[in-house]
PDB file of N, CA and C in Angstrom:
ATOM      1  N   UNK A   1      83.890  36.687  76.814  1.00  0.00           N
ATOM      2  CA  UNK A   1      84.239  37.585  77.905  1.00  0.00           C
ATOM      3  C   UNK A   1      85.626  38.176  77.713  1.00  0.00           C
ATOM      4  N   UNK A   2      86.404  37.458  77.364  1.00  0.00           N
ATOM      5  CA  UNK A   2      87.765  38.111  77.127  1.00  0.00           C
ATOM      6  C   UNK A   2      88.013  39.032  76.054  1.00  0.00           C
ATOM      7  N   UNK A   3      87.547  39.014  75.129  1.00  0.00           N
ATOM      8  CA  UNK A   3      86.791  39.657  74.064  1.00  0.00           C
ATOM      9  C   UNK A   3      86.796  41.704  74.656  1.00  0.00           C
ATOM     10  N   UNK A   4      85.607  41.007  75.415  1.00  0.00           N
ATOM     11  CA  UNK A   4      85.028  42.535  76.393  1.00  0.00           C
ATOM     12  C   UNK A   4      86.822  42.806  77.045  1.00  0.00           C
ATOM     13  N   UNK A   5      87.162  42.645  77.664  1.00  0.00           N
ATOM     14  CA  UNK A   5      88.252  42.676  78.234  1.00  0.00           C
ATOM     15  C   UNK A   5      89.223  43.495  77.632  1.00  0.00           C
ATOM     16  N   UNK A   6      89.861  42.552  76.458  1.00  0.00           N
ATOM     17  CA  UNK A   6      90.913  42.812  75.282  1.00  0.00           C
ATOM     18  C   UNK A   6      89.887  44.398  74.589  1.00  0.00           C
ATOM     19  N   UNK A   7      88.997  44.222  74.294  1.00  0.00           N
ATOM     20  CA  UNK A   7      88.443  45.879  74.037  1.00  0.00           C
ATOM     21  C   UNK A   7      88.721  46.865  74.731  1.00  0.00           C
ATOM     22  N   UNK A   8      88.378  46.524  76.251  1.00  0.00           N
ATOM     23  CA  UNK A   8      88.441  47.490  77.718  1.00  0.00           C
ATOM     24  C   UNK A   8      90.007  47.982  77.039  1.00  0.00           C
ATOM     25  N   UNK A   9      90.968  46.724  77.397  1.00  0.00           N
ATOM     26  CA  UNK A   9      92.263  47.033  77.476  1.00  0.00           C
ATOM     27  C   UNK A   9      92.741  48.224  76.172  1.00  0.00           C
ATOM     28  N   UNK A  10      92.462  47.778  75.194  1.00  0.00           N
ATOM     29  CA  UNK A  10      92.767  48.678  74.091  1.00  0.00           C
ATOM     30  C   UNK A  10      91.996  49.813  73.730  1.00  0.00           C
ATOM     31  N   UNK A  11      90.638  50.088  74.346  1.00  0.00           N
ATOM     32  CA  UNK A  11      90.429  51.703  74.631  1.00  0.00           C
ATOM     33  C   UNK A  11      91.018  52.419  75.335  1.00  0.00           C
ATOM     34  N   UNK A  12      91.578  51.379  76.656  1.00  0.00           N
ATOM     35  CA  UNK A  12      92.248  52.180  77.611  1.00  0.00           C
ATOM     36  C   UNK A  12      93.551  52.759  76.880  1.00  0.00           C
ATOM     37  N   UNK A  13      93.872  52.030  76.241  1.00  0.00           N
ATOM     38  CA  UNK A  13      95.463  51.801  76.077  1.00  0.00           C
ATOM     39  C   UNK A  13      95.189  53.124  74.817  1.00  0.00           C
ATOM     40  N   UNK A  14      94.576  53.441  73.659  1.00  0.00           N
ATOM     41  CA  UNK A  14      94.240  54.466  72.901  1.00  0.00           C
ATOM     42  C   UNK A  14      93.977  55.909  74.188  1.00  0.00           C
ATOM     43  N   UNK A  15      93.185  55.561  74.740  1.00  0.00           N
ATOM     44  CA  UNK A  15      93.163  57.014  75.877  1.00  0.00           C
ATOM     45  C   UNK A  15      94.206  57.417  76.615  1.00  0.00           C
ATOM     46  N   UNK A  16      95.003  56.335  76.385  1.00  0.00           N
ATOM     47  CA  UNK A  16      96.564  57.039  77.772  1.00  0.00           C
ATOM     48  C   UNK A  16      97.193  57.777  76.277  1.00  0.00           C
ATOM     49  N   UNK A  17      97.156  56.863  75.328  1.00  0.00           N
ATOM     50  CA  UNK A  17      98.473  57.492  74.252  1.00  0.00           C
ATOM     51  C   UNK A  17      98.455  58.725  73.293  1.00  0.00           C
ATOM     52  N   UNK A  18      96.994  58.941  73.371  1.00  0.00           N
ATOM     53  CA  UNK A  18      96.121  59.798  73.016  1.00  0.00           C
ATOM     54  C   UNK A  18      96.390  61.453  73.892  1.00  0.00           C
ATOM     55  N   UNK A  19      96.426  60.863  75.396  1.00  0.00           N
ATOM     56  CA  UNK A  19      96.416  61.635  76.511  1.00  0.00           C
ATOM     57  C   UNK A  19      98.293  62.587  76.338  1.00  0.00           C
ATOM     58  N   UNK A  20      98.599  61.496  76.560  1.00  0.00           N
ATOM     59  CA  UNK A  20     100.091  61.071  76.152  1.00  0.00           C
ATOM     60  C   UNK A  20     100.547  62.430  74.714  1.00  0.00           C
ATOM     61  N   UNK A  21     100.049  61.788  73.872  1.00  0.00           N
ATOM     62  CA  UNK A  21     100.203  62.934  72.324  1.00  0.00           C
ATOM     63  C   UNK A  21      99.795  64.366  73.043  1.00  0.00           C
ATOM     64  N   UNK A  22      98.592  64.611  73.383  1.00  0.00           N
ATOM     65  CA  UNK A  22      98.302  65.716  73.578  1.00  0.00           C
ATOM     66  C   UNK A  22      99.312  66.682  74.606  1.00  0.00           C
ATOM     67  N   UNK A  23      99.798  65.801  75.197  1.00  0.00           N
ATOM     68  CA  UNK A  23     100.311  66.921  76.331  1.00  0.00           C
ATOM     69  C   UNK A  23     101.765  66.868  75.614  1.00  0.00           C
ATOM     70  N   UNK A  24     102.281  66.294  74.804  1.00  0.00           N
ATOM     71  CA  UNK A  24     103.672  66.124  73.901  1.00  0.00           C
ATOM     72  C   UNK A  24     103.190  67.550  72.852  1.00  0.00           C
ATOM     73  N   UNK A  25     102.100  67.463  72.692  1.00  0.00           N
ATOM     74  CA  UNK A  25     101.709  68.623  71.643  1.00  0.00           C
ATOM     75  C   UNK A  25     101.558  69.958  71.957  1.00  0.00           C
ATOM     76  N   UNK A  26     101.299  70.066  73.627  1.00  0.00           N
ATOM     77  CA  UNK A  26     101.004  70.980  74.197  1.00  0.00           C
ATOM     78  C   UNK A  26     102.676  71.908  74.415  1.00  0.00           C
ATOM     79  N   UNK A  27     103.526  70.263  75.287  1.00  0.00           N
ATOM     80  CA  UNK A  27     104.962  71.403  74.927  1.00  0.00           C
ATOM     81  C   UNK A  27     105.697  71.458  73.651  1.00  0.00           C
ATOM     82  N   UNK A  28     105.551  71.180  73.200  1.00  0.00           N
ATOM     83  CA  UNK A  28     106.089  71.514  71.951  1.00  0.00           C
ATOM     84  C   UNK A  28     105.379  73.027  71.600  1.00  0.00           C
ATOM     85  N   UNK A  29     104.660  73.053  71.746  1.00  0.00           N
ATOM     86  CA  UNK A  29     103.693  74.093  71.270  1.00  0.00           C
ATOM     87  C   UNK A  29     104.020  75.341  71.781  1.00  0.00           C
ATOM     88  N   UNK A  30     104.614  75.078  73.408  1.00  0.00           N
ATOM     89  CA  UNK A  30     104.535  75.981  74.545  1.00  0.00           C
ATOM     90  C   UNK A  30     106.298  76.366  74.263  1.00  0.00           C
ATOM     91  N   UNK A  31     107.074  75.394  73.419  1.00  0.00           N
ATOM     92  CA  UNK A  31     108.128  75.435  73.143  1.00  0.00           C
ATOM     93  C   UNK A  31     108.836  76.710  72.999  1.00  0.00           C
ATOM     94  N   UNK A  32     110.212  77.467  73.842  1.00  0.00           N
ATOM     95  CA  UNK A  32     110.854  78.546  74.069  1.00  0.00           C
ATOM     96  C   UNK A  32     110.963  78.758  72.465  1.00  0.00           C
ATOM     97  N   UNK A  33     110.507  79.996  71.334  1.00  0.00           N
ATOM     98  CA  UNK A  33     111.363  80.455  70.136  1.00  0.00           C
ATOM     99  C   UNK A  33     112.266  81.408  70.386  1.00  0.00           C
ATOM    100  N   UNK A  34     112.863  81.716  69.532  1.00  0.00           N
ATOM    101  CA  UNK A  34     113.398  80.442  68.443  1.00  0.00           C
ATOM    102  C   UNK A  34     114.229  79.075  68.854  1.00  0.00           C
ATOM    103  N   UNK A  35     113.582  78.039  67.803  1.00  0.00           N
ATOM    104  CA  UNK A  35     113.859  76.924  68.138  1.00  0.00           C
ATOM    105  C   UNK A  35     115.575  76.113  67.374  1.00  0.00           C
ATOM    106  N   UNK A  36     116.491  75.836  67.696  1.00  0.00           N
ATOM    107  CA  UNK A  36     117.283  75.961  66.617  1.00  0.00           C
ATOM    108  C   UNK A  36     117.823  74.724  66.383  1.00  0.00           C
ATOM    109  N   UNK A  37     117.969  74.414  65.782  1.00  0.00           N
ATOM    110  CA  UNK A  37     117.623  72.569  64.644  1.00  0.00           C
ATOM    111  C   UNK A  37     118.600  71.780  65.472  1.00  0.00           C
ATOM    112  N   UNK A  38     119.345  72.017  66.440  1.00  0.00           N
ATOM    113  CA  UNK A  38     120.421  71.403  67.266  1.00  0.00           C
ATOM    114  C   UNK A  38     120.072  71.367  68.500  1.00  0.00           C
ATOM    115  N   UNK A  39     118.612  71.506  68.600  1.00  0.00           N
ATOM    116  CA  UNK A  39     118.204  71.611  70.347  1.00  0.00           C
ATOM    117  C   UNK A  39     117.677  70.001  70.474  1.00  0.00           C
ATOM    118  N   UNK A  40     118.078  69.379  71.306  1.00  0.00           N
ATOM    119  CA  UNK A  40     118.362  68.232  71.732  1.00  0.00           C
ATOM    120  C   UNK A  40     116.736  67.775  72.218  1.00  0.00           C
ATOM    121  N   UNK A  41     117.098  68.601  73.335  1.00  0.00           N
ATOM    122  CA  UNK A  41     115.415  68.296  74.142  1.00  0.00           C
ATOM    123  C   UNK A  41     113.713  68.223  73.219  1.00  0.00           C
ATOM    124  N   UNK A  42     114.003  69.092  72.361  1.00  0.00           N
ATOM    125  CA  UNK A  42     113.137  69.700  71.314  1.00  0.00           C
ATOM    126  C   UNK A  42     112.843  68.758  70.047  1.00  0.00           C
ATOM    127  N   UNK A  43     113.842  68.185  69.685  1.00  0.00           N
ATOM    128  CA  UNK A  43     113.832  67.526  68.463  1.00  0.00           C
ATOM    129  C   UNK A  43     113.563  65.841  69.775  1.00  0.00           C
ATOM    130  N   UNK A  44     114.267  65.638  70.535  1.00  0.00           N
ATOM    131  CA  UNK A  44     113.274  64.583  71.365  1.00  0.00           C
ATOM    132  C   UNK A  44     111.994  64.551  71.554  1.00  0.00           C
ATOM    133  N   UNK A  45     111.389  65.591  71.968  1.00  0.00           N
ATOM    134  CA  UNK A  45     109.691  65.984  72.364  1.00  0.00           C
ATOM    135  C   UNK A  45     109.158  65.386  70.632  1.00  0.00           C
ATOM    136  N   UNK A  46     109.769  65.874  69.747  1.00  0.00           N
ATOM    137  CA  UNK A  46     109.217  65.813  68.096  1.00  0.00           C
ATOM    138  C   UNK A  46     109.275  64.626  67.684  1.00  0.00           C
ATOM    139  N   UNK A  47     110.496  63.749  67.884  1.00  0.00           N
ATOM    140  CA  UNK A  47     110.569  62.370  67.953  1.00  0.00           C
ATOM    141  C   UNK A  47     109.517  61.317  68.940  1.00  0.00           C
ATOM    142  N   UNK A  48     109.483  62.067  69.787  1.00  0.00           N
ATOM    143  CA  UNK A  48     108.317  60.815  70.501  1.00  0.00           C
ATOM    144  C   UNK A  48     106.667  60.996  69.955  1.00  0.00           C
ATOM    145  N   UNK A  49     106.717  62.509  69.593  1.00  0.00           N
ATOM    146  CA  UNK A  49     105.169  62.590  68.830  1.00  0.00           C
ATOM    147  C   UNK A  49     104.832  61.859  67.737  1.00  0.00           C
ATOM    148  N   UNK A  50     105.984  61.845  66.984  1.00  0.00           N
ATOM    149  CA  UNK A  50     106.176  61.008  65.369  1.00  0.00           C
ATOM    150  C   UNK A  50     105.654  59.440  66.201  1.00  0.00           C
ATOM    151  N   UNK A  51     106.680  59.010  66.961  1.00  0.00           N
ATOM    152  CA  UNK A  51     106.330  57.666  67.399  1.00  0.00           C
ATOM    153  C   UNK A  51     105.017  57.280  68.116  1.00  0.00           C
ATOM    154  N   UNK A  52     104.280  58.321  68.854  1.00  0.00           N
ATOM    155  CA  UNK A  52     102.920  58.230  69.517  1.00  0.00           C
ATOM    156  C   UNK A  52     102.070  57.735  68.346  1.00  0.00           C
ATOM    157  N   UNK A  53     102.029  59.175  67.290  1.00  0.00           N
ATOM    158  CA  UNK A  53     101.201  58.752  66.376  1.00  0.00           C
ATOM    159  C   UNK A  53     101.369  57.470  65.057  1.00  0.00           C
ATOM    160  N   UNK A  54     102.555  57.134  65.068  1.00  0.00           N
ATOM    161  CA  UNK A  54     102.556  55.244  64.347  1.00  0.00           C
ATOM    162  C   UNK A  54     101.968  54.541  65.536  1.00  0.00           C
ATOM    163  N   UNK A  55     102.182  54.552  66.658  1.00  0.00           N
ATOM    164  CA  UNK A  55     102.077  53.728  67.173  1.00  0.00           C
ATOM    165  C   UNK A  55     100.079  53.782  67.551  1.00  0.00           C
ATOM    166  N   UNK A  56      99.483  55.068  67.240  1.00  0.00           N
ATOM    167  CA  UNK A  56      98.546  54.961  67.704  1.00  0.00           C
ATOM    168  C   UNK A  56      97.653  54.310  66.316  1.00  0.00           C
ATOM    169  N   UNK A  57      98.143  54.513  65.354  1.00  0.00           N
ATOM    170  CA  UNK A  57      98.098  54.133  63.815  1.00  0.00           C
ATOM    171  C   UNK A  57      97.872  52.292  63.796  1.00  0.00           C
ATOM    172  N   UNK A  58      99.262  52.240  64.542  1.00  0.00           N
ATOM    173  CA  UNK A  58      99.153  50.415  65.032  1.00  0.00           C
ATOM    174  C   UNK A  58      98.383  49.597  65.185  1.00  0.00           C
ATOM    175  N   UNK A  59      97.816  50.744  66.656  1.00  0.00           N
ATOM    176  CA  UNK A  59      97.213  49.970  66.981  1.00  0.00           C
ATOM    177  C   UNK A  59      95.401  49.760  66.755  1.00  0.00           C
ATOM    178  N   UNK A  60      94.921  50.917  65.886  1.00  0.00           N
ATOM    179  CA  UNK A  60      93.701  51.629  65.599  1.00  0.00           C
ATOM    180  C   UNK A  60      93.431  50.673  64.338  1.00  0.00           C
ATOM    181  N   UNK A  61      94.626  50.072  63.966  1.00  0.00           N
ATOM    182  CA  UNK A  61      94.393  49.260  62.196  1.00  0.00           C
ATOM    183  C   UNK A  61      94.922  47.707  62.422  1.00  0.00           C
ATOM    184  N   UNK A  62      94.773  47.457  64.147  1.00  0.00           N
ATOM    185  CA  UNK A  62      95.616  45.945  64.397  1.00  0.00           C
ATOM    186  C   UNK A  62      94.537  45.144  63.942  1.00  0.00           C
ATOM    187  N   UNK A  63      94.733  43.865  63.393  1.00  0.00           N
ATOM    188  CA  UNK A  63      93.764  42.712  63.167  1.00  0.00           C
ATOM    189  C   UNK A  63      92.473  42.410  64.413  1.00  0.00           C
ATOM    190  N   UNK A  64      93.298  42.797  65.469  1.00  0.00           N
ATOM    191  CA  UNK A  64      92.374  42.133  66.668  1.00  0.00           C
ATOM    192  C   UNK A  64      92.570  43.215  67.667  1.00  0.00           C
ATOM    193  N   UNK A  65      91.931  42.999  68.961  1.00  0.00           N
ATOM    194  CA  UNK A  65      91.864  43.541  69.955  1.00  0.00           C
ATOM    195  C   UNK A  65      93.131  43.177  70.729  1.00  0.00           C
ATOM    196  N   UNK A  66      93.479  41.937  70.784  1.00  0.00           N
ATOM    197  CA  UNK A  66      94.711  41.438  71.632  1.00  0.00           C
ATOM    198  C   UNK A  66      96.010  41.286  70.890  1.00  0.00           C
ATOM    199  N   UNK A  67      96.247  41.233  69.630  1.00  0.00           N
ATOM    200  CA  UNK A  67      97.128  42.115  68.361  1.00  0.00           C
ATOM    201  C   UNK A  67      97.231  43.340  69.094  1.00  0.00           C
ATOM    202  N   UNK A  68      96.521  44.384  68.892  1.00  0.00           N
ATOM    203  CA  UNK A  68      96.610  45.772  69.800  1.00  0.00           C
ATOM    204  C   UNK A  68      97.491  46.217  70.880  1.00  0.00           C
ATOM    205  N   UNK A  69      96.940  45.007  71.818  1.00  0.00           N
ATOM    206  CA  UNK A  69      97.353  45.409  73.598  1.00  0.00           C
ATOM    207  C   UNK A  69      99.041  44.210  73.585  1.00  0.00           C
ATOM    208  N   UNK A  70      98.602  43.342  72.798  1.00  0.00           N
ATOM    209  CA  UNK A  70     100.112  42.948  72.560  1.00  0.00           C
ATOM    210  C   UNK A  70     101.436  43.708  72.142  1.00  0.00           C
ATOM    211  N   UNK A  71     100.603  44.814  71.011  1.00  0.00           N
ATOM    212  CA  UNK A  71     102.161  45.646  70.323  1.00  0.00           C
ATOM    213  C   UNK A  71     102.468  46.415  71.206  1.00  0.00           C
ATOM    214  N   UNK A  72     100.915  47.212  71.861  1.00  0.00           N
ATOM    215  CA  UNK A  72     101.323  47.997  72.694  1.00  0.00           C
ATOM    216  C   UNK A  72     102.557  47.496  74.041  1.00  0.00           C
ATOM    217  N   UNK A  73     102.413  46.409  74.224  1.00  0.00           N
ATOM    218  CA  UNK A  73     103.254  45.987  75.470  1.00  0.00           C
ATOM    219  C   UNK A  73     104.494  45.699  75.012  1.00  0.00           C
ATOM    220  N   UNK A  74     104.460  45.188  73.991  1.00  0.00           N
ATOM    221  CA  UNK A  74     106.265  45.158  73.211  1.00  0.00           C
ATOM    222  C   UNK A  74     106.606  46.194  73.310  1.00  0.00           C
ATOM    223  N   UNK A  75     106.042  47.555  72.798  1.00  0.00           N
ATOM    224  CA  UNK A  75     106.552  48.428  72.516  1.00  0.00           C
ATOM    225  C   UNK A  75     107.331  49.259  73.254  1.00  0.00           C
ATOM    226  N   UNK A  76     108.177  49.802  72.890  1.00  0.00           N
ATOM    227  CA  UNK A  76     109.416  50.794  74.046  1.00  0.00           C
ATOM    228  C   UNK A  76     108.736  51.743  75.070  1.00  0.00           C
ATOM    229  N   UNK A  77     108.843  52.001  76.194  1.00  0.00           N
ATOM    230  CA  UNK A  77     108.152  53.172  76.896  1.00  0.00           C
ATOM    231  C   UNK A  77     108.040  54.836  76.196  1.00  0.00           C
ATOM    232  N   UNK A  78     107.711  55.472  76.259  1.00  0.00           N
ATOM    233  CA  UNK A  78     107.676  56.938  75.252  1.00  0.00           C
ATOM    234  C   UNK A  78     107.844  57.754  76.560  1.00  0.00           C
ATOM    235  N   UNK A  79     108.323  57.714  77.738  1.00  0.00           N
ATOM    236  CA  UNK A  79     109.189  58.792  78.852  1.00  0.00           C
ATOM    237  C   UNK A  79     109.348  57.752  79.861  1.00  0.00           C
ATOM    238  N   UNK A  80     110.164  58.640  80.429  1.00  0.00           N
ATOM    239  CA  UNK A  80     110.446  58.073  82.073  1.00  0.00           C
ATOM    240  C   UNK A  80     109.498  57.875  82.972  1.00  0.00           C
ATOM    241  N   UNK A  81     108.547  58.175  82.593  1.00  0.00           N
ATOM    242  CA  UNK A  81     107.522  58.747  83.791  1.00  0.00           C
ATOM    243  C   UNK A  81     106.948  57.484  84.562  1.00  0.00           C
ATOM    244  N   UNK A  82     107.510  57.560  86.063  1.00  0.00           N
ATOM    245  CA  UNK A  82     107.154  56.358  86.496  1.00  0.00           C
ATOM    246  C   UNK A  82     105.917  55.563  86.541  1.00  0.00           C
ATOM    247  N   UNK A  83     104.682  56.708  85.880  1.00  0.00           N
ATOM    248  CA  UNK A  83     102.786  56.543  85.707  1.00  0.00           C
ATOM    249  C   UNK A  83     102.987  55.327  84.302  1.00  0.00           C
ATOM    250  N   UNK A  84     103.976  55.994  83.089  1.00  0.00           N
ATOM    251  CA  UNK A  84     103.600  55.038  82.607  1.00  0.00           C
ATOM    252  C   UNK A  84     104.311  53.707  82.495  1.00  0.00           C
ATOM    253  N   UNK A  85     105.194  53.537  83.158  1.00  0.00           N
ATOM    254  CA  UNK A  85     105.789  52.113  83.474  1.00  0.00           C
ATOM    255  C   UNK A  85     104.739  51.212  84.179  1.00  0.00           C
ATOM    256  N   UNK A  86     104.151  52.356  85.305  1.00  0.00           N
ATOM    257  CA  UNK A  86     102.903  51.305  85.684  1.00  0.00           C
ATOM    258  C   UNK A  86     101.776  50.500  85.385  1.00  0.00           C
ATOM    259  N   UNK A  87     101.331  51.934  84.177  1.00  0.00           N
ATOM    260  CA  UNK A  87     100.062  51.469  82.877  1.00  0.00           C
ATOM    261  C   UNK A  87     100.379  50.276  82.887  1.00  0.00           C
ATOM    262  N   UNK A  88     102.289  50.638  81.946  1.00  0.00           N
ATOM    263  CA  UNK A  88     102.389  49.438  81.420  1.00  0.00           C
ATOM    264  C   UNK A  88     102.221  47.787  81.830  1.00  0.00           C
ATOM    265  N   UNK A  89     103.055  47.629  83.478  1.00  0.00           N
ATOM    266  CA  UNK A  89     102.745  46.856  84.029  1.00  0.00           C
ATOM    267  C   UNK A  89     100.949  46.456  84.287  1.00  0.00           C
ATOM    268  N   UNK A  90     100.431  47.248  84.648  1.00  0.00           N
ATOM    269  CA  UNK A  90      98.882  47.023  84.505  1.00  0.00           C
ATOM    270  C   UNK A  90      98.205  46.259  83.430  1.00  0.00           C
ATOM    271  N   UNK A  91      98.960  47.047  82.498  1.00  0.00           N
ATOM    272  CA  UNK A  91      98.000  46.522  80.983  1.00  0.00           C
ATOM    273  C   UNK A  91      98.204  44.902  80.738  1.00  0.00           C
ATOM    274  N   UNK A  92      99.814  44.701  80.840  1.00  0.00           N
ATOM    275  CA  UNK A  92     100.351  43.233  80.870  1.00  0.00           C
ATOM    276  C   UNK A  92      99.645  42.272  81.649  1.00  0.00           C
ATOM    277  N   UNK A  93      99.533  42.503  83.064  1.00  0.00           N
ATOM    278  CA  UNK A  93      98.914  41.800  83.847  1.00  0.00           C
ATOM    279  C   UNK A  93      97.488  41.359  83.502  1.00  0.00           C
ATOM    280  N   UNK A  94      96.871  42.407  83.236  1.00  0.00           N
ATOM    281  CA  UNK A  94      95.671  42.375  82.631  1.00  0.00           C
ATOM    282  C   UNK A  94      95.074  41.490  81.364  1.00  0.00           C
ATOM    283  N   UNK A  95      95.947  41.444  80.946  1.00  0.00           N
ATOM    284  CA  UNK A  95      95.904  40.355  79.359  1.00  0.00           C
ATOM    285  C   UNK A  95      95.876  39.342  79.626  1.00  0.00           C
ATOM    286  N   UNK A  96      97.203  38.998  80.531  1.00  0.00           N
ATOM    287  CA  UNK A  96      97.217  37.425  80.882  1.00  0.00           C
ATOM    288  C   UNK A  96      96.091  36.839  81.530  1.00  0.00           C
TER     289      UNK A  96
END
């Protein structure tokens, strides 16, 4: 049963970061040109995409299901956004 669980958790956890990339891809995309190699905000948005996708890499090639939802919970938040502090709290709770 936990099994089923630790799966649940780590599809979920692939669909937020997934969700997550896409809309990082969207502004970037939507991004004001010209862009100029010293824009702060810009080269942040580019930095957290780099990190979405290792991290989605992580967790798509982890040994296990609970390997997975474990790195994911170590791992640093990727914005402020108070939705995903909550995931996060969710996901944690959920494991234990």
């Amino acid at each position: 049963m936990a099994d089923v669980a630790e799966k649940s958790l780590s599809t979920e956890i692939l669909e937020h970061l997934r969700g997550l990339r896409e809309r990082l891809a969207e502004e970037i995309r939507s991004y004001p040109t010209p862009i100029p190699r010293c824009d702060a905000q810009f080269n942040h948005l580019y930095e957290q995409l780099g990190r979405l996708g290792r991290e989605l890499d992580a967790i798509e090639g982890a040994a296990s299901e609970r390997a997975a939802v474990k790195g994911f919970i170590a791992s640093a938040p990727y914005t402020d956004d108070p939705l995903e502090l909550e995931f996060r709290s969710r996901i944690g709770a959920a494991l234990r």
